[in-house]
Each structure stands twice: as structure tokens, then as C-alpha cells.
N, C-alpha and C. Protein backbone atom coordinates (compact mmCIF):
# COMPACT_ATOMS: atom_id res chain seq x y z
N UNK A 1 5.95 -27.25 101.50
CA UNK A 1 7.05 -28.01 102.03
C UNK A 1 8.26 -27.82 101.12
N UNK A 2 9.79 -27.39 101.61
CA UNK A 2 10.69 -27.44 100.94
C UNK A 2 11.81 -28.60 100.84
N UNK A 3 11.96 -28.78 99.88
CA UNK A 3 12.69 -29.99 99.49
C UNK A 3 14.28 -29.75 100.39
N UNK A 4 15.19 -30.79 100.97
CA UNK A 4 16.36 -30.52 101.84
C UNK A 4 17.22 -30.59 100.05
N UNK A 5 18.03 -29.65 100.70
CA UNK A 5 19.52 -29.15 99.51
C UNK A 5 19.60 -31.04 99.66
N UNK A 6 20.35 -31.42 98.52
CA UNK A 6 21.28 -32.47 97.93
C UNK A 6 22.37 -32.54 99.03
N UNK A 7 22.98 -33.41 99.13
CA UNK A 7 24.11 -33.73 100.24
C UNK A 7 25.09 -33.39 98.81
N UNK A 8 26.45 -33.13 99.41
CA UNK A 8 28.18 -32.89 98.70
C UNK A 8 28.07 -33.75 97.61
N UNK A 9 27.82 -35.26 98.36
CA UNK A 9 28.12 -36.21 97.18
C UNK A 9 27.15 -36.51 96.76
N UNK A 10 25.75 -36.01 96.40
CA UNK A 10 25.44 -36.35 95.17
C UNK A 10 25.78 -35.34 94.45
N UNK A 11 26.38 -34.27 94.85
CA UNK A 11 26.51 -32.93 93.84
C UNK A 11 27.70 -33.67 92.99
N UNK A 12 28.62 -34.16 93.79
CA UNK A 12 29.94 -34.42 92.91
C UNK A 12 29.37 -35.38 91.73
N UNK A 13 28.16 -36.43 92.29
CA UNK A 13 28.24 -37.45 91.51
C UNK A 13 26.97 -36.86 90.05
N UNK A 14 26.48 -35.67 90.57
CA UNK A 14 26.06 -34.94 89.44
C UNK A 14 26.71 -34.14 88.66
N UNK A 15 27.42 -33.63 88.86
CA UNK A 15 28.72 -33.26 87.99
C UNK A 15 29.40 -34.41 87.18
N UNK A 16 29.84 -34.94 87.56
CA UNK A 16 30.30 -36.62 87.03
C UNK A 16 29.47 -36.60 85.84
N UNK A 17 28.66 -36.83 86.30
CA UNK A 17 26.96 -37.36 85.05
C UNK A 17 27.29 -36.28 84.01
N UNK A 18 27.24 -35.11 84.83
CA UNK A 18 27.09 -34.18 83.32
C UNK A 18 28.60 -33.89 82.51
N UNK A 19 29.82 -34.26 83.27
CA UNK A 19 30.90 -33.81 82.75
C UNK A 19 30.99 -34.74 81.51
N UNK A 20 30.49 -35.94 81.75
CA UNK A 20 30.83 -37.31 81.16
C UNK A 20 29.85 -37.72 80.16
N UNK A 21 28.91 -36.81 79.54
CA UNK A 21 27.98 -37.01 79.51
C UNK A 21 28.33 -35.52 77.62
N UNK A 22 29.35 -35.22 78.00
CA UNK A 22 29.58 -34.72 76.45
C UNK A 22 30.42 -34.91 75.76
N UNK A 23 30.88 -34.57 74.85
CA UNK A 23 32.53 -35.10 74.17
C UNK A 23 33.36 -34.25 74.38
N UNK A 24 33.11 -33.15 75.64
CA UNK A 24 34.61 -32.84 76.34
C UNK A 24 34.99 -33.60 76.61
N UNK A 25 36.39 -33.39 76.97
CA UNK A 25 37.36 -34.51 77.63
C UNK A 25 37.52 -33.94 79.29
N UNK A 26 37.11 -34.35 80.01
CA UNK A 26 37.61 -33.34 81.20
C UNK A 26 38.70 -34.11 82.56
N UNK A 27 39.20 -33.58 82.73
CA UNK A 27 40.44 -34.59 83.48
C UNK A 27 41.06 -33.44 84.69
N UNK A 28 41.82 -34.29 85.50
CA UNK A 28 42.15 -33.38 86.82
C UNK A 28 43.59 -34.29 86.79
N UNK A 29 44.70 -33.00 87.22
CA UNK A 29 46.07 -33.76 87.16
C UNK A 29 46.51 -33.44 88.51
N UNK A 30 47.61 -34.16 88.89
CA UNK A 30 48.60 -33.85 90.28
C UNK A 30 49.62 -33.42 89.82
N UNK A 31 49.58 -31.90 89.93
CA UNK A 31 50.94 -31.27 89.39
C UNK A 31 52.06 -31.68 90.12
N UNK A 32 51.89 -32.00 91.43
CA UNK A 32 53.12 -32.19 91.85
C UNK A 32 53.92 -33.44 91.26
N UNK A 33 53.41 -34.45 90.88
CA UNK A 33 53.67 -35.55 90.51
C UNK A 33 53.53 -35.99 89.17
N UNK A 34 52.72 -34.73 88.48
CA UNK A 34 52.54 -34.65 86.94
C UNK A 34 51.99 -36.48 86.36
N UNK A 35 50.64 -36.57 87.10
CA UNK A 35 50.12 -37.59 87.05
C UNK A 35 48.63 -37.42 86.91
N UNK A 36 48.19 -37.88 86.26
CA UNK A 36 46.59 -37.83 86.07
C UNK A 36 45.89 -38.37 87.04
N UNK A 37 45.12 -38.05 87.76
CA UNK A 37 44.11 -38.68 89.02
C UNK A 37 42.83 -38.84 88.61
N UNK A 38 42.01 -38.21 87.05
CA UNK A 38 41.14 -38.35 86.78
C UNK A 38 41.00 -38.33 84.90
N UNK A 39 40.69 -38.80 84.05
CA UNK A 39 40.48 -38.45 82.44
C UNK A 39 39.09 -39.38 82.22
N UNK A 40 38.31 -37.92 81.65
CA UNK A 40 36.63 -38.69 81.64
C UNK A 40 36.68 -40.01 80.68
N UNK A 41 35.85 -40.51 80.64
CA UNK A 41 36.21 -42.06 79.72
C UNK A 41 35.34 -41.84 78.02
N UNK A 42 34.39 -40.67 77.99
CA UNK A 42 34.88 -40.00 76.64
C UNK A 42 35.80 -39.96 76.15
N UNK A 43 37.14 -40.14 76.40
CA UNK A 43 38.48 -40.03 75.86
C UNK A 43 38.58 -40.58 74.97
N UNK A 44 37.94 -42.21 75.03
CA UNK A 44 38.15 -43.59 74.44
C UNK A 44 37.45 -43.18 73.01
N UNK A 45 35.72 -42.88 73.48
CA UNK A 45 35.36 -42.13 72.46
C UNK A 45 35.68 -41.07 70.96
N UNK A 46 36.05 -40.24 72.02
CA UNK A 46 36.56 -38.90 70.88
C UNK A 46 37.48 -39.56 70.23
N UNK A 47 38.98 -39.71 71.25
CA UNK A 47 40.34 -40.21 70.62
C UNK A 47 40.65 -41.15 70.56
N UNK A 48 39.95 -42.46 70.99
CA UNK A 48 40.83 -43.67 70.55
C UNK A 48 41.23 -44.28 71.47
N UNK A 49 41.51 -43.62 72.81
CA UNK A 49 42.68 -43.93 73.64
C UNK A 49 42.14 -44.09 75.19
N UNK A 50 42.02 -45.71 75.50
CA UNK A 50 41.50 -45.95 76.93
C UNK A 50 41.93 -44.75 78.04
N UNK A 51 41.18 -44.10 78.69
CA UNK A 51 41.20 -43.80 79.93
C UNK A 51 42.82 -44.04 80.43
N UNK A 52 42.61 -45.38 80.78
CA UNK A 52 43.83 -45.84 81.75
C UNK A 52 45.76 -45.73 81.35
N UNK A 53 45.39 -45.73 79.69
CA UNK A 53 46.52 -45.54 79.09
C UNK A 53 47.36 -44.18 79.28
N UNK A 54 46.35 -43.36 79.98
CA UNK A 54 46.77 -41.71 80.17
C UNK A 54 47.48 -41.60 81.52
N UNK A 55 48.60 -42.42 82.12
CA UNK A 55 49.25 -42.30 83.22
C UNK A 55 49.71 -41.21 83.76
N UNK A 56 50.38 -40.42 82.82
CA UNK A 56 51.21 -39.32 83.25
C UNK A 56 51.20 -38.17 82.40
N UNK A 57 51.41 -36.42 82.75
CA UNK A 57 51.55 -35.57 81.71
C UNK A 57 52.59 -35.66 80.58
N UNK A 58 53.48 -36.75 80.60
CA UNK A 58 54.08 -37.44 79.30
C UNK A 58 53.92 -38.01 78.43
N UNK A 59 53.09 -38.95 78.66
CA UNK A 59 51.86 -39.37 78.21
C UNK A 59 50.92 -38.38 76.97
N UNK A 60 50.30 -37.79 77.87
CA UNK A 60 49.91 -36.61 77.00
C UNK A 60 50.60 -36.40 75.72
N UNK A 61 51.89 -35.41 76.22
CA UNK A 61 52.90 -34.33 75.12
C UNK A 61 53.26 -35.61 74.30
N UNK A 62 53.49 -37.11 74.42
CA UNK A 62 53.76 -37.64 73.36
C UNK A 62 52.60 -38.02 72.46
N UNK A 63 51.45 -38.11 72.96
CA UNK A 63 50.40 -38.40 71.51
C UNK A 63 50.23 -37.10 71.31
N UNK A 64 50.03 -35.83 71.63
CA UNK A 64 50.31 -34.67 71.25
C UNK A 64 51.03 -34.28 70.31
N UNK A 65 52.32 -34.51 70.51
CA UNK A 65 53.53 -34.26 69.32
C UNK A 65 53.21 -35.14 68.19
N UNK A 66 52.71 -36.75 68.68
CA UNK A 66 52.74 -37.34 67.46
C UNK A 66 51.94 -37.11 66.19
N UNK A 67 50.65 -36.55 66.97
CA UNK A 67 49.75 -36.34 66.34
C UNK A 67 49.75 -34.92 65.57
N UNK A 68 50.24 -33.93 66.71
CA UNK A 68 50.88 -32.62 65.94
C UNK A 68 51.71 -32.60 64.47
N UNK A 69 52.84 -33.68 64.14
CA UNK A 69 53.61 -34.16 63.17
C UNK A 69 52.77 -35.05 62.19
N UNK A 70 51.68 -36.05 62.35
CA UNK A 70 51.20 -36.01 61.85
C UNK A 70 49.60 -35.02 60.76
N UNK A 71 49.60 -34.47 61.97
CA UNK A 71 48.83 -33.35 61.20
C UNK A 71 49.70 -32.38 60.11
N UNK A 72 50.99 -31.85 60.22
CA UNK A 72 51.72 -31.33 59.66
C UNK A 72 52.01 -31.94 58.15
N UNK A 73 52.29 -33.00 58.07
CA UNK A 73 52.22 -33.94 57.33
C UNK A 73 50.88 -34.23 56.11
N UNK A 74 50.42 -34.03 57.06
CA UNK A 74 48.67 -33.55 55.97
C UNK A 74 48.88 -31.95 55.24
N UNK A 75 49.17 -31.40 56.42
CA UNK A 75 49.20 -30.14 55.61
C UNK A 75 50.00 -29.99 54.50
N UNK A 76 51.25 -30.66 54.32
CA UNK A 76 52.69 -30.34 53.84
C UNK A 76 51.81 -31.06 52.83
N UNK A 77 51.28 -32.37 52.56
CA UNK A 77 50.66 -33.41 51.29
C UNK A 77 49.42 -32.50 50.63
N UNK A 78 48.70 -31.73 51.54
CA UNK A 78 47.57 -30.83 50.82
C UNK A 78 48.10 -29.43 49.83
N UNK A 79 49.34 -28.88 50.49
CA UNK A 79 49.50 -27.75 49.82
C UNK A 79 50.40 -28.39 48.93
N UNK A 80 51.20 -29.37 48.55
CA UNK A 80 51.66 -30.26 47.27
C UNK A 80 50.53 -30.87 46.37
N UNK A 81 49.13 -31.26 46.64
CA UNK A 81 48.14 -31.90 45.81
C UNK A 81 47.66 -30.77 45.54
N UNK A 82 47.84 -29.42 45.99
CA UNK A 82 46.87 -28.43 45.45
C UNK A 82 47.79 -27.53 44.24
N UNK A 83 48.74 -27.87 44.14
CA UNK A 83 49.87 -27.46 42.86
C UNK A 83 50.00 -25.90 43.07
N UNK A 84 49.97 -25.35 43.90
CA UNK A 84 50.21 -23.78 43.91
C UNK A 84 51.02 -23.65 43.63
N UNK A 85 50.74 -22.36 42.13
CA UNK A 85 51.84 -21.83 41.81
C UNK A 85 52.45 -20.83 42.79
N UNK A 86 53.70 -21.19 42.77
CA UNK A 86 54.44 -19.76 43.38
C UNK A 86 54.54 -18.12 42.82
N UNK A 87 54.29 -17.36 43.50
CA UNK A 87 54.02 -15.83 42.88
C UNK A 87 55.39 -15.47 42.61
N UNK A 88 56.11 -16.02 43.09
CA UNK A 88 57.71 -15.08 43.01
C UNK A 88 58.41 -16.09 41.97
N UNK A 89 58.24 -17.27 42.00
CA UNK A 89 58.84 -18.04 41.16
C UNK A 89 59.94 -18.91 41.58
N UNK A 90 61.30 -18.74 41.45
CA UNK A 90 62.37 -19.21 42.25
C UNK A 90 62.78 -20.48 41.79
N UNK A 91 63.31 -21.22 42.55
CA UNK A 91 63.88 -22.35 42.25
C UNK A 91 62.70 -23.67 41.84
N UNK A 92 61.52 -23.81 42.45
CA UNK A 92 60.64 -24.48 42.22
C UNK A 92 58.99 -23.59 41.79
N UNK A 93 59.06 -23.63 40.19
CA UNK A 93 57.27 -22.97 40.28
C UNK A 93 56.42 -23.40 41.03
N UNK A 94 55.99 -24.22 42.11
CA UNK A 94 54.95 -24.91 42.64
C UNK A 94 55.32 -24.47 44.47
N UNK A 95 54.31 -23.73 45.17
CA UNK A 95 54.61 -23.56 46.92
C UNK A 95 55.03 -24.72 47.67
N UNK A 96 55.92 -24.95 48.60
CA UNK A 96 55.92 -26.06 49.25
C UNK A 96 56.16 -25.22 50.99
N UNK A 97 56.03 -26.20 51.68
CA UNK A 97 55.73 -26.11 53.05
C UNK A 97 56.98 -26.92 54.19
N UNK A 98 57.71 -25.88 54.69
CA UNK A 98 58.26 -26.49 55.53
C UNK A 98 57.83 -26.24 56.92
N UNK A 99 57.78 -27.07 58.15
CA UNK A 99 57.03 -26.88 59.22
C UNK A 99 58.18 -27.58 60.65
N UNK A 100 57.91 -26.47 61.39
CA UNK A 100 58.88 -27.37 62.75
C UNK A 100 57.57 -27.34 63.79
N UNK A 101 57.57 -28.72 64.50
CA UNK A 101 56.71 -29.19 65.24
C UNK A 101 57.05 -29.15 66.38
N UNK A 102 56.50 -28.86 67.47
CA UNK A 102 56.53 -28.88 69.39
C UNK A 102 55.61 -29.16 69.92
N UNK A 103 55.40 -30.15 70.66
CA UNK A 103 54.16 -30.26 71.74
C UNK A 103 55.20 -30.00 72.96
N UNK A 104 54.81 -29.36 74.06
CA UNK A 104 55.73 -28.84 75.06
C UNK A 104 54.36 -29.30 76.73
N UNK A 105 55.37 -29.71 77.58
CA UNK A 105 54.48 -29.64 78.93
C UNK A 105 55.09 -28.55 79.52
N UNK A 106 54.27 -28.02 79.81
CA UNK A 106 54.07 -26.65 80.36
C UNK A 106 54.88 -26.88 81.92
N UNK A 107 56.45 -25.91 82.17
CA UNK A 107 56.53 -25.96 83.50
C UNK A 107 57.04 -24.78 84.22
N UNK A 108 57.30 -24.64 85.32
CA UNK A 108 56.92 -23.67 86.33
C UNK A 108 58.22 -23.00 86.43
N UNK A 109 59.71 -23.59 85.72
CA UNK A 109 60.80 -23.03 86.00
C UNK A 109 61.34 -22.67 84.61
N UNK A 110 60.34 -22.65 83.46
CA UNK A 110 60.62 -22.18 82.19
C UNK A 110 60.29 -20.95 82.24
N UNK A 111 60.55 -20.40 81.16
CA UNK A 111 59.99 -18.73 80.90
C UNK A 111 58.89 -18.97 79.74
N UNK A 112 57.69 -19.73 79.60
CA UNK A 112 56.79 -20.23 78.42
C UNK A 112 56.28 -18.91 78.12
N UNK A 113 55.79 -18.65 77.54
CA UNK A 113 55.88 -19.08 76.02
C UNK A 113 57.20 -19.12 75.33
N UNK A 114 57.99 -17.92 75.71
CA UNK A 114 59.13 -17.84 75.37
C UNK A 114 60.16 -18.96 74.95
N UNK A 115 60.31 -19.82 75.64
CA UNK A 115 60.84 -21.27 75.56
C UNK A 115 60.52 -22.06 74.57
N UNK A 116 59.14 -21.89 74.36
CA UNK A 116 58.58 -23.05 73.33
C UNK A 116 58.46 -22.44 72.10
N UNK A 117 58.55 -20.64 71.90
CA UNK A 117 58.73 -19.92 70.72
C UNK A 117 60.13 -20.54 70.03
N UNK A 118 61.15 -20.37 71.31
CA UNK A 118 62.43 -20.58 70.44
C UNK A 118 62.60 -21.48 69.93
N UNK A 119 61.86 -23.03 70.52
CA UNK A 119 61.90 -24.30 70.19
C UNK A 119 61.16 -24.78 68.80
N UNK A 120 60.44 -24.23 68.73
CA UNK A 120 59.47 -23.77 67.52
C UNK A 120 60.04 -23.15 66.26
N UNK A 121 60.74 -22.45 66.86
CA UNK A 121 61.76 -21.23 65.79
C UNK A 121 63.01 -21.99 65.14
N UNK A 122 63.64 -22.74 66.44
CA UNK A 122 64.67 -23.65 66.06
C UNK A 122 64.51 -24.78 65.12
N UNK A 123 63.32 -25.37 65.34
CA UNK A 123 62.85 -26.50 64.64
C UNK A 123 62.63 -26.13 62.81
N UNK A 124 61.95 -25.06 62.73
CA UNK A 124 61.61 -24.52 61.38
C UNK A 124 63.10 -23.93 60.31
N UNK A 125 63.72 -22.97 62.01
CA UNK A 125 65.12 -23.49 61.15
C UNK A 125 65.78 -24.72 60.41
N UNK A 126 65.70 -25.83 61.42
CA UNK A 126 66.40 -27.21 60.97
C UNK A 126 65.45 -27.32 59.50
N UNK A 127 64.66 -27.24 59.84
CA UNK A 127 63.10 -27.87 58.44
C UNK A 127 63.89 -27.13 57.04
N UNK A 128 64.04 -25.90 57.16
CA UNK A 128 64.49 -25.15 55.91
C UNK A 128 65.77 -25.45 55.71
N UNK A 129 66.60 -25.51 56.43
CA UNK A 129 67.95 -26.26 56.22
C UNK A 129 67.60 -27.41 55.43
N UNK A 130 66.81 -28.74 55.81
CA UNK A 130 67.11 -29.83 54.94
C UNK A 130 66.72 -29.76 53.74
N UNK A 131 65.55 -28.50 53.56
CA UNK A 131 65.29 -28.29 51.76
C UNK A 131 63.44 -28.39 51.76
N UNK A 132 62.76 -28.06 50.98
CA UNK A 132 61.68 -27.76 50.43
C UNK A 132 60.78 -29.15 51.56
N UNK A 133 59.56 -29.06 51.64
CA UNK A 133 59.00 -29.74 52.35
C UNK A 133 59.13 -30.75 53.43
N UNK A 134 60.03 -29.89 54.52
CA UNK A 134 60.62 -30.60 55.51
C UNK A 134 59.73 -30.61 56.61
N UNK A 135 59.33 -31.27 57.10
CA UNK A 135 58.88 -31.39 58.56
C UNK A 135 59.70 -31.49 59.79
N UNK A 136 60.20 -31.15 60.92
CA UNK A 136 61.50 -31.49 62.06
C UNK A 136 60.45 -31.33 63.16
N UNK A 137 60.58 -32.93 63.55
CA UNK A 137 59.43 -33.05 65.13
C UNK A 137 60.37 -33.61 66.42
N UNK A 138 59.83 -34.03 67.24
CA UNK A 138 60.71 -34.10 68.26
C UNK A 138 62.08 -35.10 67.56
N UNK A 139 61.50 -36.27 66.51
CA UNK A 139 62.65 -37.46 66.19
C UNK A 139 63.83 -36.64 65.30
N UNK A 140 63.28 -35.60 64.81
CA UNK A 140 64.23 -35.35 63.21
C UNK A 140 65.10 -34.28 64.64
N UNK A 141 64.43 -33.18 65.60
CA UNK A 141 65.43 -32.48 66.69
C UNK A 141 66.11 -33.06 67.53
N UNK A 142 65.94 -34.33 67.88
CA UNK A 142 66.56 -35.01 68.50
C UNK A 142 68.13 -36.04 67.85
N UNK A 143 67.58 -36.10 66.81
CA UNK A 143 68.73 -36.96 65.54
C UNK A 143 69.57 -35.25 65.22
N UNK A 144 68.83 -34.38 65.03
CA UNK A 144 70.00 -32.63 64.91
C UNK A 144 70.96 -32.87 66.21
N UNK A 145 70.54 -32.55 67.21
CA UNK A 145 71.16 -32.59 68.37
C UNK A 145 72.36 -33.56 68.94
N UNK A 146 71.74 -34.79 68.57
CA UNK A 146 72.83 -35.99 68.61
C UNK A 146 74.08 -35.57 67.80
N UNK A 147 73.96 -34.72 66.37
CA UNK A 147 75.03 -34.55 65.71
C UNK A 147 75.78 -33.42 65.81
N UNK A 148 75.30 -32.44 66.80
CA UNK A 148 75.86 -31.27 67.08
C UNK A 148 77.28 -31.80 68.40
């Protein structure tokens, strides 16, 4: 005797089980509306951050960036606690780290990567402009801009 195939929906609701069921994050968006319709509730888990709080792909790019700038920030404090000397020498014997930060949402009338290179490029400019261990994230490009 052969067993009848599973109906649609328990397939979906077995998928469910297993999507949810690791510490991927797995989520489904409405591009047209750049709105989340689904974020597994692992989320809460891994990152911290209820499910429901994830409204929109803005949403996203801002704990993205924030977190991007804060990671930078680690880096910039690790390669200062690790005292590297500089090989060339220069104005300061010790390496320091300047870094320009972007989290970018990806869209359909940009030329990406390209776009987010220059934004990237621009930012690291501003960083070396203000002097030795600068960080420039969306707040420090946005305070540049205001003064241009």
C-alpha cells in the first residue's frame, strides 16, 4: 500500500518547521512596497530584535549601519590596544585606522555596486580628512553634507 503525497499545506507548514528550526534568519520581503511579509522569529534569538520590530527594508539598513559603525569602532579600539608599530614611521610611530561606513538598500534605479563603492570611497575620504582614527557613518556624512 502507498502512502497519498502530503497536501501543499502541510508542505508549507513543513518548511516553516524546518526554516525556523535553525539560527538562519529567513524572511520574505514585498519589493514593491519594501516591506517585510515574513522574518523567522529566530531573529529575536540570534539578534536581539522582536520579529515585529522589522517593519520595513529601512528598518533593516538602519540596525545594519548601526551596527556596521559599531563594529568599526571595535576594530579602530583593537588595532590602537594592539600598539602597532608603524613600518614607515611618519607622524605617529603607532598604526591607526581610519574607516568610512555604508549599509546601503539595494535599488533597481541605481547602478550598485558602483553607487555604494563611491559612497564608501567618499566616506573614507571624509574619515582621513578629520585625522588619524576617524570613523564617518551615515551621522558624521550626513553632518559633511549639511555643511557643504
Amino acid at each position: 500500500m502507498t502512502k497519498k503525497p502530503e497536501s501543499r499545506g502541510d508542505e508549507g507548514a513543513f518548511y516553516r518547521t524546518l526554516l525556523e528550526s535553525t539560527r538562519a534568519i529567513p524572511w520574505r520581503i514585498d519589493w514593491d512596497t519594501k516591506t517585510f511579509s515574513y522574518i523567522g522569529p529566530q531573529i529575536e534569538h540570534v539578534l536581539g530584535w522582536a520579529p515585529e520590530s522589522w517593519v520595513s527594508i529601512q528598518d533593516w539598513a538602519d540596525r545594519i549601519a548601526e551596527a556596521a559603525h559599531h563594529l568599526a569602532i571595535k576594530c579602530r579600539d583593537a588595532v590602537h590596544e594592539a600598539a602597532i608599530e608603524h613600518q614607515q614611521g611618519g607622524p605617529s610611530r603607532l598604526l591607526t585606522v581610519s574607516m568610512g561606513v555604508v549599509a546601503s538598500i539595494p535599488r533597481r534605479d541605481e547602478e550598485n555596486p558602483k553607487a555604494l563603492i563611491r559612497e564608501v570611497d567618499r566616506r573614507l575620504y571624509l574619515a582621513k580628512k578629520r585625522g588619524r582614527d576617524s570613523i564617518v557613518g551615515d551621522a558624521e556624512a550626513r553632518q559633511e553634507s549639511s555643511r557643504s
